[in-house]
PDB file of N, CA and C in Angstrom:
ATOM      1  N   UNK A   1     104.923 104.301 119.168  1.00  0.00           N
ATOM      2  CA  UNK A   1     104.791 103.301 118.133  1.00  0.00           C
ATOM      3  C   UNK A   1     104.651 104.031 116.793  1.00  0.00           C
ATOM      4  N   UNK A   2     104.924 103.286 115.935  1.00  0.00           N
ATOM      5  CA  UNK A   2     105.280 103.959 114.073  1.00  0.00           C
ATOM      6  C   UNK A   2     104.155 103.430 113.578  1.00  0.00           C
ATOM      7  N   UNK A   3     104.033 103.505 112.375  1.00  0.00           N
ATOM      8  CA  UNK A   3     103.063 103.145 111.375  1.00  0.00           C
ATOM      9  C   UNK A   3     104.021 102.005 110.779  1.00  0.00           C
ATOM     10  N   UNK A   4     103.047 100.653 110.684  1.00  0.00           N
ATOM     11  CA  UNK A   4     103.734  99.749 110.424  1.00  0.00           C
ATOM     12  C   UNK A   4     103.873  99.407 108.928  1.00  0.00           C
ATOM     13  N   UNK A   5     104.710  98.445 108.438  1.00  0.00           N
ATOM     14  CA  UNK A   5     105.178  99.196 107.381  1.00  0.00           C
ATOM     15  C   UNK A   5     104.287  97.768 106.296  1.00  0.00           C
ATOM     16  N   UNK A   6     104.591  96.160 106.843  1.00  0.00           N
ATOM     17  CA  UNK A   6     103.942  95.537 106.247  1.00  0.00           C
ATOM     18  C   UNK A   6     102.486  94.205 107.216  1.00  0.00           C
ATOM     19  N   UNK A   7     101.807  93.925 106.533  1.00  0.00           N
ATOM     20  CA  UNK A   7     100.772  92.826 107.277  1.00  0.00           C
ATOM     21  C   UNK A   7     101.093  91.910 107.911  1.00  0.00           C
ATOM     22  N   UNK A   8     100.543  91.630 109.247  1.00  0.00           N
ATOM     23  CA  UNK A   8     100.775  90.343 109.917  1.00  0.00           C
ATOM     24  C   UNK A   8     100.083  89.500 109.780  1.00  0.00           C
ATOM     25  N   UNK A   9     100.657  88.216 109.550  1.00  0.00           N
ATOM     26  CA  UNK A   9      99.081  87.016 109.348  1.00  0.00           C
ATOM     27  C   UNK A   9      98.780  86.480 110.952  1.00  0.00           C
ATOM     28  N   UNK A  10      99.599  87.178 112.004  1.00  0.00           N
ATOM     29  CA  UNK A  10      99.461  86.899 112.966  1.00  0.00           C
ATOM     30  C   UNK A  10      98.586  87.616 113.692  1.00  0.00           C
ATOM     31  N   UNK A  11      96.937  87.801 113.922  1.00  0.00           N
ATOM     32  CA  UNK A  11      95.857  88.292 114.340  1.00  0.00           C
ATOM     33  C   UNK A  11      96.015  88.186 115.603  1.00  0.00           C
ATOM     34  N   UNK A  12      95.579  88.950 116.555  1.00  0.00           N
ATOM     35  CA  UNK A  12      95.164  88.836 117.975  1.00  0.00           C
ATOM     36  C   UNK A  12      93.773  88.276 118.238  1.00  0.00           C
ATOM     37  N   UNK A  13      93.143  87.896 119.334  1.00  0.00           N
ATOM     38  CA  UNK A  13      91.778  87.718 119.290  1.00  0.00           C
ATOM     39  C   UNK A  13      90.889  88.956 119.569  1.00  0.00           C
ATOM     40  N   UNK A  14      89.992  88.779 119.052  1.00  0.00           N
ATOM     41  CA  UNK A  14      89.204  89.947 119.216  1.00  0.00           C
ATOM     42  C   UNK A  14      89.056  90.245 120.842  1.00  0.00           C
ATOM     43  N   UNK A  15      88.584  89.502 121.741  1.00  0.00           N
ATOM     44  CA  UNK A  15      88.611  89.640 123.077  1.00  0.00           C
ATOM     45  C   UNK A  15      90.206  91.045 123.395  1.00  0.00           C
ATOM     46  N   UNK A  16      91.118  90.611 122.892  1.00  0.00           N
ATOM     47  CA  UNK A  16      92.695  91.115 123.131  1.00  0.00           C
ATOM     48  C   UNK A  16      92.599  92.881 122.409  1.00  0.00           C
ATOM     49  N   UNK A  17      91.985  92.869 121.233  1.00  0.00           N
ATOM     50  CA  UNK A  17      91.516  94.125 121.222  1.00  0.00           C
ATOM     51  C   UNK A  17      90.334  95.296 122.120  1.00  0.00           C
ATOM     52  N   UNK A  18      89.259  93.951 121.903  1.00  0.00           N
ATOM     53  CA  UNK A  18      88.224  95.167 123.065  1.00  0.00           C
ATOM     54  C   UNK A  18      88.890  95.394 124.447  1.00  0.00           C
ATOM     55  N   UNK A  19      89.827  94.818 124.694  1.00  0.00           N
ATOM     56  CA  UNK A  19      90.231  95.555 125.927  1.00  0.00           C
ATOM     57  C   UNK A  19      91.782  96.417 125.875  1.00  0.00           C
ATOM     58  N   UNK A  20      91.950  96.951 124.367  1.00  0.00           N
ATOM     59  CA  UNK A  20      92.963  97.837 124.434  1.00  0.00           C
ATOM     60  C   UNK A  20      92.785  99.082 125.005  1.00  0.00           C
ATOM     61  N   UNK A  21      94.020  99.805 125.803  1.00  0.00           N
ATOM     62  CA  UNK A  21      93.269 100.868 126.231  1.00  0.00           C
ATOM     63  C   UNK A  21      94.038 102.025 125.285  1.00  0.00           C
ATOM     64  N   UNK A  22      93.798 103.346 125.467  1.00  0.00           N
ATOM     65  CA  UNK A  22      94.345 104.222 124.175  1.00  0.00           C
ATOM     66  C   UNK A  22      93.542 104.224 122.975  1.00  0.00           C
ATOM     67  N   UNK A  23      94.389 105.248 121.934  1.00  0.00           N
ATOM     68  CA  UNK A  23      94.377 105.008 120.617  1.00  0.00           C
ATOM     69  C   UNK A  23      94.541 103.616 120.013  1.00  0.00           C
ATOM     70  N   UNK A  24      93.972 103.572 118.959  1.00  0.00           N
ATOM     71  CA  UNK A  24      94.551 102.332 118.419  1.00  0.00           C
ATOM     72  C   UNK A  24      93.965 102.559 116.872  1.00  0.00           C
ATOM     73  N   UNK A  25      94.353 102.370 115.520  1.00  0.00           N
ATOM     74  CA  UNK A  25      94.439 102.163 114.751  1.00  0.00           C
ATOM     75  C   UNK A  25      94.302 100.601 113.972  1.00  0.00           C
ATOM     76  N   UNK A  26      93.170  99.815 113.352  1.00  0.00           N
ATOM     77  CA  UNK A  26      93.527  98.904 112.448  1.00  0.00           C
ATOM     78  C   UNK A  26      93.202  98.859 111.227  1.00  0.00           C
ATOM     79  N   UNK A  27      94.326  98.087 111.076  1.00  0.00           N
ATOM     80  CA  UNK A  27      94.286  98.057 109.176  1.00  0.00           C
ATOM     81  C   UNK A  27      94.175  97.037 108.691  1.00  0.00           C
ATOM     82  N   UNK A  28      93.242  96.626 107.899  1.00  0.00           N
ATOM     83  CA  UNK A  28      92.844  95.411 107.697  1.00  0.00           C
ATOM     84  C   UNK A  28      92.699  95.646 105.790  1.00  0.00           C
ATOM     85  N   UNK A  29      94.073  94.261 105.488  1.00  0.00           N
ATOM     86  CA  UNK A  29      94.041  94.337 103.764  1.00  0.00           C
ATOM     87  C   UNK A  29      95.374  93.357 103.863  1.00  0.00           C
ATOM     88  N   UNK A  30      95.856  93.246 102.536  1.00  0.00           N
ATOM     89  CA  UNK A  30      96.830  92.891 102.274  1.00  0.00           C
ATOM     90  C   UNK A  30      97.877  93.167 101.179  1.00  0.00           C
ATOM     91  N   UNK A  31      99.343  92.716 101.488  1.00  0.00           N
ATOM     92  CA  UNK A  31     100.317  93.266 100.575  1.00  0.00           C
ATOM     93  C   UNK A  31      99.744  93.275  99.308  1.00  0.00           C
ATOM     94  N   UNK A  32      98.902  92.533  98.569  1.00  0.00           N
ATOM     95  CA  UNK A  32      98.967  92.344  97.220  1.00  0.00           C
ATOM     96  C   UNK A  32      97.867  93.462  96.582  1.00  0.00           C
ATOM     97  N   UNK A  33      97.415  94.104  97.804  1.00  0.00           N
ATOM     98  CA  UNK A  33      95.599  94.852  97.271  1.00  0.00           C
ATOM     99  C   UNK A  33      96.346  96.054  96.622  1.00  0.00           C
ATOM    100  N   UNK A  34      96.246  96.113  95.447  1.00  0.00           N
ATOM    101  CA  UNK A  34      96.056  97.318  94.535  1.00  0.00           C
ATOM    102  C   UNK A  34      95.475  98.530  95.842  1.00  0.00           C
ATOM    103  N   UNK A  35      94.150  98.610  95.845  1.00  0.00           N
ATOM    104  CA  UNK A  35      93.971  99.770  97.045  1.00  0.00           C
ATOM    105  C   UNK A  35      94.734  99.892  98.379  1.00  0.00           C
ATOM    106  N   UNK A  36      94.851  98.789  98.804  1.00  0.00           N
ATOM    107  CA  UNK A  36      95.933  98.727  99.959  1.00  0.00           C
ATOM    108  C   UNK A  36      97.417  99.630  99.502  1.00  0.00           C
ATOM    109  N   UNK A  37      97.772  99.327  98.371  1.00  0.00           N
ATOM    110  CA  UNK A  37      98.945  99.752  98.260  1.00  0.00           C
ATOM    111  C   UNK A  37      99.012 101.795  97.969  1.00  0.00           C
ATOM    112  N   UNK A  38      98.372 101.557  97.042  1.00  0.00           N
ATOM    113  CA  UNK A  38      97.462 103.000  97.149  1.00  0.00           C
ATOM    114  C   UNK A  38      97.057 103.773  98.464  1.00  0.00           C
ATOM    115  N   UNK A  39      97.065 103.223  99.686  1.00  0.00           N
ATOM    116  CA  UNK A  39      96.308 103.737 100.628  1.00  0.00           C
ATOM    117  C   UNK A  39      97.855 104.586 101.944  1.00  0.00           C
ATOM    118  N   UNK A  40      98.561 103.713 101.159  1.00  0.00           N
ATOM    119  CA  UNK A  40     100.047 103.728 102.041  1.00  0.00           C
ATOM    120  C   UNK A  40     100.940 104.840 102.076  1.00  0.00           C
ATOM    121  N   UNK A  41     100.717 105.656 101.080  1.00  0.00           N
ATOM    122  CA  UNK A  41     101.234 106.916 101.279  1.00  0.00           C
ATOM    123  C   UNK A  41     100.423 108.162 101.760  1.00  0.00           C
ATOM    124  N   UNK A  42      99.307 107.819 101.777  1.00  0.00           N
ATOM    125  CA  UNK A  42      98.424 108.722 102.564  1.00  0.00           C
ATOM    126  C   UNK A  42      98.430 108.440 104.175  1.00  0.00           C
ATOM    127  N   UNK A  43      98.641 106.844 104.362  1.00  0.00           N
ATOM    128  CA  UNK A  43      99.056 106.762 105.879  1.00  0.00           C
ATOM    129  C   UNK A  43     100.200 106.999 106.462  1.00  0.00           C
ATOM    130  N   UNK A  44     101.157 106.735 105.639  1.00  0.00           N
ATOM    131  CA  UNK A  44     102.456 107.582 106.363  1.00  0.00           C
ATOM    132  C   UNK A  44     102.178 108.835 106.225  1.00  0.00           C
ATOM    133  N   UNK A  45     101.912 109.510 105.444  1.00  0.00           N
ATOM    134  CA  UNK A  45     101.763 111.066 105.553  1.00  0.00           C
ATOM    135  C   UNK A  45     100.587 111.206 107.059  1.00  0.00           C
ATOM    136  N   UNK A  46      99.987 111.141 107.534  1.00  0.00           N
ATOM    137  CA  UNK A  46      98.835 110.993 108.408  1.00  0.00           C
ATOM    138  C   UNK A  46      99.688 110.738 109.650  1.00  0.00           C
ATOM    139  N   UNK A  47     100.230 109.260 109.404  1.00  0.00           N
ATOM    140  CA  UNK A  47     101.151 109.472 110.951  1.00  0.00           C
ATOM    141  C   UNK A  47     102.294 109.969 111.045  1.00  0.00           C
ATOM    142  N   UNK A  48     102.678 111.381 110.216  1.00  0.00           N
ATOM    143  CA  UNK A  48     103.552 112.041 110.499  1.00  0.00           C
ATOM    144  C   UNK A  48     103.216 112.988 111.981  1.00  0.00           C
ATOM    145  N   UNK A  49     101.833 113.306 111.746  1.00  0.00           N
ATOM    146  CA  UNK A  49     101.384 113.902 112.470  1.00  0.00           C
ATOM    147  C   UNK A  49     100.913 113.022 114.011  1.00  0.00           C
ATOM    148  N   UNK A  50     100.730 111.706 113.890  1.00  0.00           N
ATOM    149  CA  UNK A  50     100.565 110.872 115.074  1.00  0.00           C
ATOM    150  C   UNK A  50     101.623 109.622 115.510  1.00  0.00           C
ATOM    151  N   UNK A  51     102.687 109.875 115.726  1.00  0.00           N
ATOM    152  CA  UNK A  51     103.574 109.004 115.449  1.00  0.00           C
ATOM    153  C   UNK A  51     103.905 108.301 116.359  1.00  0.00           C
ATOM    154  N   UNK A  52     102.670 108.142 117.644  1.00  0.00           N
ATOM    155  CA  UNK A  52     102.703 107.257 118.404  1.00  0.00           C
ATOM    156  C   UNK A  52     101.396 106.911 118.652  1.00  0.00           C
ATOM    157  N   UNK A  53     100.495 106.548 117.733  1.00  0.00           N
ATOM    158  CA  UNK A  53      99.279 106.244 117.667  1.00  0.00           C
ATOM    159  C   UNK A  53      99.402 104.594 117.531  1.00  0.00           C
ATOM    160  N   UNK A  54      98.941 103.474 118.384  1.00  0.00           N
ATOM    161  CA  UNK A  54      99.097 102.196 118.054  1.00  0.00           C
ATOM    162  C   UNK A  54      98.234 102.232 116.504  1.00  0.00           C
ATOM    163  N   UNK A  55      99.132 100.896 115.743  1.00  0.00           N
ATOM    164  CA  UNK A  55      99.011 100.471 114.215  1.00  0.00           C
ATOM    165  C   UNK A  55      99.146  99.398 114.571  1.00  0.00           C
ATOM    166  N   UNK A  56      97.912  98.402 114.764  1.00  0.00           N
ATOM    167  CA  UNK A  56      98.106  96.958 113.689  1.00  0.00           C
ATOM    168  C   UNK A  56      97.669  96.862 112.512  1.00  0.00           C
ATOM    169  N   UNK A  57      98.557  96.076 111.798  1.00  0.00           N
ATOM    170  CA  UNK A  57      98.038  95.949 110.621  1.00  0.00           C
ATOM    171  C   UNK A  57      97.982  94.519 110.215  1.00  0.00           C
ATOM    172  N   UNK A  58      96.918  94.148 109.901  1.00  0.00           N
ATOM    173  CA  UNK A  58      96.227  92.823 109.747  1.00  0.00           C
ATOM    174  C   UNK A  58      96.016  92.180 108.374  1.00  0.00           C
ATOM    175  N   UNK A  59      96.336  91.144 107.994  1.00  0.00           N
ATOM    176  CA  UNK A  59      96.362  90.736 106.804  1.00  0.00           C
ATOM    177  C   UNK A  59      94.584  90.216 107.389  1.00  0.00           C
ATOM    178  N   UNK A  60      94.257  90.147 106.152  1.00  0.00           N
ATOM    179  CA  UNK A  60      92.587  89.854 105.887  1.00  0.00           C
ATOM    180  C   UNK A  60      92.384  88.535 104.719  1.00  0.00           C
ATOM    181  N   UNK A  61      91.443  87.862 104.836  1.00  0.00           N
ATOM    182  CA  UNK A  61      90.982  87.614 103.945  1.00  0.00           C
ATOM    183  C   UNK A  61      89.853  86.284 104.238  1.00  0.00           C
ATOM    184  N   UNK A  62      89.529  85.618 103.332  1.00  0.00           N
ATOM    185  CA  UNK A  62      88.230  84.780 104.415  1.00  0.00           C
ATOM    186  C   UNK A  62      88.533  84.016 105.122  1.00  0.00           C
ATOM    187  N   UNK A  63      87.572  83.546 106.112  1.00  0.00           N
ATOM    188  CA  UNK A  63      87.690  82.991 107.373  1.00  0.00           C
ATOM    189  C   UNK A  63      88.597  83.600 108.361  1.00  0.00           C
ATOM    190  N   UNK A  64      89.043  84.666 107.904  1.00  0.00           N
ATOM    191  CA  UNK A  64      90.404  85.460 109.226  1.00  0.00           C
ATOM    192  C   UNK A  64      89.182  85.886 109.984  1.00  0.00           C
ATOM    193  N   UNK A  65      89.089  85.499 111.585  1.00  0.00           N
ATOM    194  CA  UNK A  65      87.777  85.513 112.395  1.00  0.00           C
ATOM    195  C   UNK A  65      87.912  87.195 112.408  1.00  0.00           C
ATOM    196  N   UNK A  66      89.416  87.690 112.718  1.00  0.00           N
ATOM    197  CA  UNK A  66      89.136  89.408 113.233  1.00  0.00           C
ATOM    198  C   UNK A  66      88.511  90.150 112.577  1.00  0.00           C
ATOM    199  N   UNK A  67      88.587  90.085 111.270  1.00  0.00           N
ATOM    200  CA  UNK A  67      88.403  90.595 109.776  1.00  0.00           C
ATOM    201  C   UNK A  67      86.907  90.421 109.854  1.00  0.00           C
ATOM    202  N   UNK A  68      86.346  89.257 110.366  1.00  0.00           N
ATOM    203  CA  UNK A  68      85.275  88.766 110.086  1.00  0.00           C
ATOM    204  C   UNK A  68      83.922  89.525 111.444  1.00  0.00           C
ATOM    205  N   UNK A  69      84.966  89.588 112.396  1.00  0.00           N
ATOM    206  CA  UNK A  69      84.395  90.579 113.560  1.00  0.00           C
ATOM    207  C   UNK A  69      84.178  91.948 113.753  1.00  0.00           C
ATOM    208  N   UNK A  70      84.474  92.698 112.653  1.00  0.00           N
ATOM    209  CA  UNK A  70      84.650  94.021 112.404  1.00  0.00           C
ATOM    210  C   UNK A  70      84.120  94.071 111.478  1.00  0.00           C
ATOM    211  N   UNK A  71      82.890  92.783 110.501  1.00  0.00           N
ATOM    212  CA  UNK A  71      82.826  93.510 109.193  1.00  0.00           C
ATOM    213  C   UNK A  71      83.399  93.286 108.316  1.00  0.00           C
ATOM    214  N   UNK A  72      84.929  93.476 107.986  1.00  0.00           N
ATOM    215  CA  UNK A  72      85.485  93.972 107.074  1.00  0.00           C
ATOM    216  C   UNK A  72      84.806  93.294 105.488  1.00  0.00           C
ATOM    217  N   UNK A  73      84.730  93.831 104.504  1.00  0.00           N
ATOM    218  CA  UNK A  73      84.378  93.625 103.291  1.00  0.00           C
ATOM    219  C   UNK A  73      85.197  93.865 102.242  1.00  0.00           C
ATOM    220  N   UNK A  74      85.784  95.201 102.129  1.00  0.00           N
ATOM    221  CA  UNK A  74      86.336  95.812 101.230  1.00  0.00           C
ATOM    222  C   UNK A  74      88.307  96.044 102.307  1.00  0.00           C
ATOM    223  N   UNK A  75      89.094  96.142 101.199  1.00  0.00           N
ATOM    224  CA  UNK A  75      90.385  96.617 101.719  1.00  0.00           C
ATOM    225  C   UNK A  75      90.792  97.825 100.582  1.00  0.00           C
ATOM    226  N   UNK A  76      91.549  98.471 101.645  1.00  0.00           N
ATOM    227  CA  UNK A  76      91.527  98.276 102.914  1.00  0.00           C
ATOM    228  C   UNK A  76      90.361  99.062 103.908  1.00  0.00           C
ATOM    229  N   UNK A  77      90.143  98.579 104.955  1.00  0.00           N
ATOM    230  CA  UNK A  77      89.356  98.901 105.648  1.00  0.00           C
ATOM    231  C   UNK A  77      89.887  99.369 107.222  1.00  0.00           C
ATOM    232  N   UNK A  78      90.195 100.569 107.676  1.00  0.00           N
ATOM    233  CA  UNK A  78      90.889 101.438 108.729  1.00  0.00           C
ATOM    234  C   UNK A  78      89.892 101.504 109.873  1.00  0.00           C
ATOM    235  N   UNK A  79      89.902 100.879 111.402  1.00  0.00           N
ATOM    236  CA  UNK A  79      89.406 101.134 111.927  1.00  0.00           C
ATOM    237  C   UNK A  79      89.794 101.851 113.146  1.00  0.00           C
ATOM    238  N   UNK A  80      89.344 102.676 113.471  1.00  0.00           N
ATOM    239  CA  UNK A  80      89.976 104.076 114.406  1.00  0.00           C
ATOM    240  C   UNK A  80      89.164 103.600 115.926  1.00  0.00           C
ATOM    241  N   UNK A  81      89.815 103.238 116.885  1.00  0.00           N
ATOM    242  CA  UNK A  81      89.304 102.914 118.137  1.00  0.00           C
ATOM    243  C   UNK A  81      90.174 103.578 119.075  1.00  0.00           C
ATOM    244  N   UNK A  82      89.200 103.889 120.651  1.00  0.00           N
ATOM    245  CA  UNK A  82      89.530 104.683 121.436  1.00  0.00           C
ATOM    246  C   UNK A  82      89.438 103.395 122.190  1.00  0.00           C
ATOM    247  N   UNK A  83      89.914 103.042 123.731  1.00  0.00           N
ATOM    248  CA  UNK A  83      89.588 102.223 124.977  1.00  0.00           C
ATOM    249  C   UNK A  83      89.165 100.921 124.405  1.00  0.00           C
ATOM    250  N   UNK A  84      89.323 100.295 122.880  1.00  0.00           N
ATOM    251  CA  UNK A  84      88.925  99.282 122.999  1.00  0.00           C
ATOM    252  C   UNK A  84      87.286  99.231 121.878  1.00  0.00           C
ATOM    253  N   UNK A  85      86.949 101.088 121.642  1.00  0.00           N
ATOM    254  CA  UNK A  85      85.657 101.105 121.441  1.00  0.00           C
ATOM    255  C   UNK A  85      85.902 101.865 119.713  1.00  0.00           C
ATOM    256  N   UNK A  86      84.873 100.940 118.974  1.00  0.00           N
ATOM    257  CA  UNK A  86      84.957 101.610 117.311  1.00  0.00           C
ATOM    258  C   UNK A  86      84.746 102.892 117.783  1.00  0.00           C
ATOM    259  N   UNK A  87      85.415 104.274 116.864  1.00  0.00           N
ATOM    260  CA  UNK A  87      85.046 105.736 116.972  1.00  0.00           C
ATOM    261  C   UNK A  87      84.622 105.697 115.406  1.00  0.00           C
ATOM    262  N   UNK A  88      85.612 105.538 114.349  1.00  0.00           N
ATOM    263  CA  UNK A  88      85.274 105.391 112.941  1.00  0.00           C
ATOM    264  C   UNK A  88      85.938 104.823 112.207  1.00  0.00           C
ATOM    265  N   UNK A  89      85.518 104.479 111.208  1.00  0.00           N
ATOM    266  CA  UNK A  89      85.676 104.002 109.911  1.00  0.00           C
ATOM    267  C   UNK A  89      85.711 104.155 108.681  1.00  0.00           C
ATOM    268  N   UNK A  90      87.219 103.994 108.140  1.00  0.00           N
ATOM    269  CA  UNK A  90      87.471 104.270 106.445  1.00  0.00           C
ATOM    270  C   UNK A  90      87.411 103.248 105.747  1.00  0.00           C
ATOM    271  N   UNK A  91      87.080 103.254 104.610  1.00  0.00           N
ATOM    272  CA  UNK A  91      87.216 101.817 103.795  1.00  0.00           C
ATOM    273  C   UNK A  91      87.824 102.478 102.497  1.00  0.00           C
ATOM    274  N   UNK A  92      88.771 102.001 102.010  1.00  0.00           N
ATOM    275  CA  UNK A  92      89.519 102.661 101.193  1.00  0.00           C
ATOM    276  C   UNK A  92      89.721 104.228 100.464  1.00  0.00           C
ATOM    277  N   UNK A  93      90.223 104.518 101.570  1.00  0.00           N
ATOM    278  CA  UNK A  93      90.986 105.835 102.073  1.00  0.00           C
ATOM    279  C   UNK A  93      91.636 106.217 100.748  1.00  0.00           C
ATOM    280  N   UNK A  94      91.308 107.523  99.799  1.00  0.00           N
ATOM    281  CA  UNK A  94      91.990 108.227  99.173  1.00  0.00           C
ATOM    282  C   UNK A  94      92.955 109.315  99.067  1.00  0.00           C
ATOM    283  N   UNK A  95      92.930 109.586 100.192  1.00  0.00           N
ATOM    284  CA  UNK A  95      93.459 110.974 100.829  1.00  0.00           C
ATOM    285  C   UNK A  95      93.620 110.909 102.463  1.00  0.00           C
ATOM    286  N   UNK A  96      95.015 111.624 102.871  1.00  0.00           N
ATOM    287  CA  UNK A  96      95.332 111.818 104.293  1.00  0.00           C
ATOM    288  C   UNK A  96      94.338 112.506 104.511  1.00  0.00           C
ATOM    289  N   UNK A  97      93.855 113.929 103.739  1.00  0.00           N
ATOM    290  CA  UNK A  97      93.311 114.831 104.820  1.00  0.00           C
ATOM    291  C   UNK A  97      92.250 113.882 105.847  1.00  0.00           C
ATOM    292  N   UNK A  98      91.540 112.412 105.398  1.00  0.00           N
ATOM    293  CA  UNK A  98      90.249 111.912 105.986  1.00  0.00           C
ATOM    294  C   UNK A  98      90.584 111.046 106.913  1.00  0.00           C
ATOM    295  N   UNK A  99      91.823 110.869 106.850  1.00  0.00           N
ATOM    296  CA  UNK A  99      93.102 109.408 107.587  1.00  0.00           C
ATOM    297  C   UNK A  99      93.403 110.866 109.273  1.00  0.00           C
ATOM    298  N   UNK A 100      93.733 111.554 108.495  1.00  0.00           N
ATOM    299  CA  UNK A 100      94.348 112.629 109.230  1.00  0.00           C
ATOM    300  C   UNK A 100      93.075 113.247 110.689  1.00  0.00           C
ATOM    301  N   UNK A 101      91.932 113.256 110.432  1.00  0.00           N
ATOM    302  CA  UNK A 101      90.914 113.931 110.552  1.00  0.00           C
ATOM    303  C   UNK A 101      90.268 112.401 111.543  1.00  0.00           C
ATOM    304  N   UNK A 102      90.474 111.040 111.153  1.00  0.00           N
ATOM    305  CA  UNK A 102      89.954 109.826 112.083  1.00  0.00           C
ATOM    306  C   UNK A 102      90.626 110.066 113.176  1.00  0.00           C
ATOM    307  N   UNK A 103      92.460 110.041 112.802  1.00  0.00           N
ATOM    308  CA  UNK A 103      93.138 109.980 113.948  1.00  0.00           C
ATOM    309  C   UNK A 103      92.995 110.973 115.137  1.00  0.00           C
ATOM    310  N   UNK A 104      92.435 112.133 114.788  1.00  0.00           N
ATOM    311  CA  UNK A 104      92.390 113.372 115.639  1.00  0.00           C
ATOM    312  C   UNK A 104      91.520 112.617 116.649  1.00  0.00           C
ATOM    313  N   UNK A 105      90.055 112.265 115.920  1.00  0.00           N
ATOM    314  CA  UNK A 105      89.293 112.242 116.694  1.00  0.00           C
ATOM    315  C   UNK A 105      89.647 110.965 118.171  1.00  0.00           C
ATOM    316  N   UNK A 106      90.527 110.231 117.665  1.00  0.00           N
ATOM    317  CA  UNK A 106      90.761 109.206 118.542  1.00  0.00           C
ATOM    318  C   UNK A 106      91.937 109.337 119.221  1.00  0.00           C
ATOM    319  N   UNK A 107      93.006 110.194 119.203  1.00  0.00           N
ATOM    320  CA  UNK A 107      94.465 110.433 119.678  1.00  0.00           C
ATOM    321  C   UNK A 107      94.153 112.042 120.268  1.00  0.00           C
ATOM    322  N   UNK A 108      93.798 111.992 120.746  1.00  0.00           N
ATOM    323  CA  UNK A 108      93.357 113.269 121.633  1.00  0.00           C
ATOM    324  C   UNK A 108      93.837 113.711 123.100  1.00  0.00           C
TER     325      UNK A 108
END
């Protein structure tokens, strides 16, 4: 799987995530976020190096329950999960080297 390129307003349920197994990557923001957009060339650069790391990428905003199950506050907000289980968390990511350095820990 690639790094996806734009947001889905189409969410999974949270239940459908805690039982992913693998890597998994989410991205939670939207097309219009100034930081979101900013954040996008540091993630393709990042999954050059993981280029089969699952990526959803989740449009956010209030009342989106997933968004709302993780927290999210700020976009974008990157959450790095192993089996289903949080490992870590970026919230607007300036730099691959820290994008680069989540994924390790979870694509192993």
């Amino acid at each position: 799987m690639t790094m996806n390129s734009s947001y889905t307003d189409q969410e999974p349920p949270r239940a459908e995530i805690d039982i992913l197994k693998g890597p998994t990557l989410i991205e939670f923001g939207t097309d219009w976020c100034g930081h979101c957009k900013a954040a996008q060339p540091h993630l393709a650069s990042a999954f050059d190096e993981h280029p089969d790391l699952r990526h959803l990428k989740i449009e956010d905003g209030p009342g989106r329950p997933l968004g709302r199950s993780f927290r999210v506050k700020l976009w974008p907000t990157l959450i790095f999960m192993r089996d289903g289980e949080e490992v870590e968390r970026l919230v607007r990511p300036t730099d691959a080297a820290s994008i680069r350095q989540a994924m390790a820990r979870i694509d192993s």
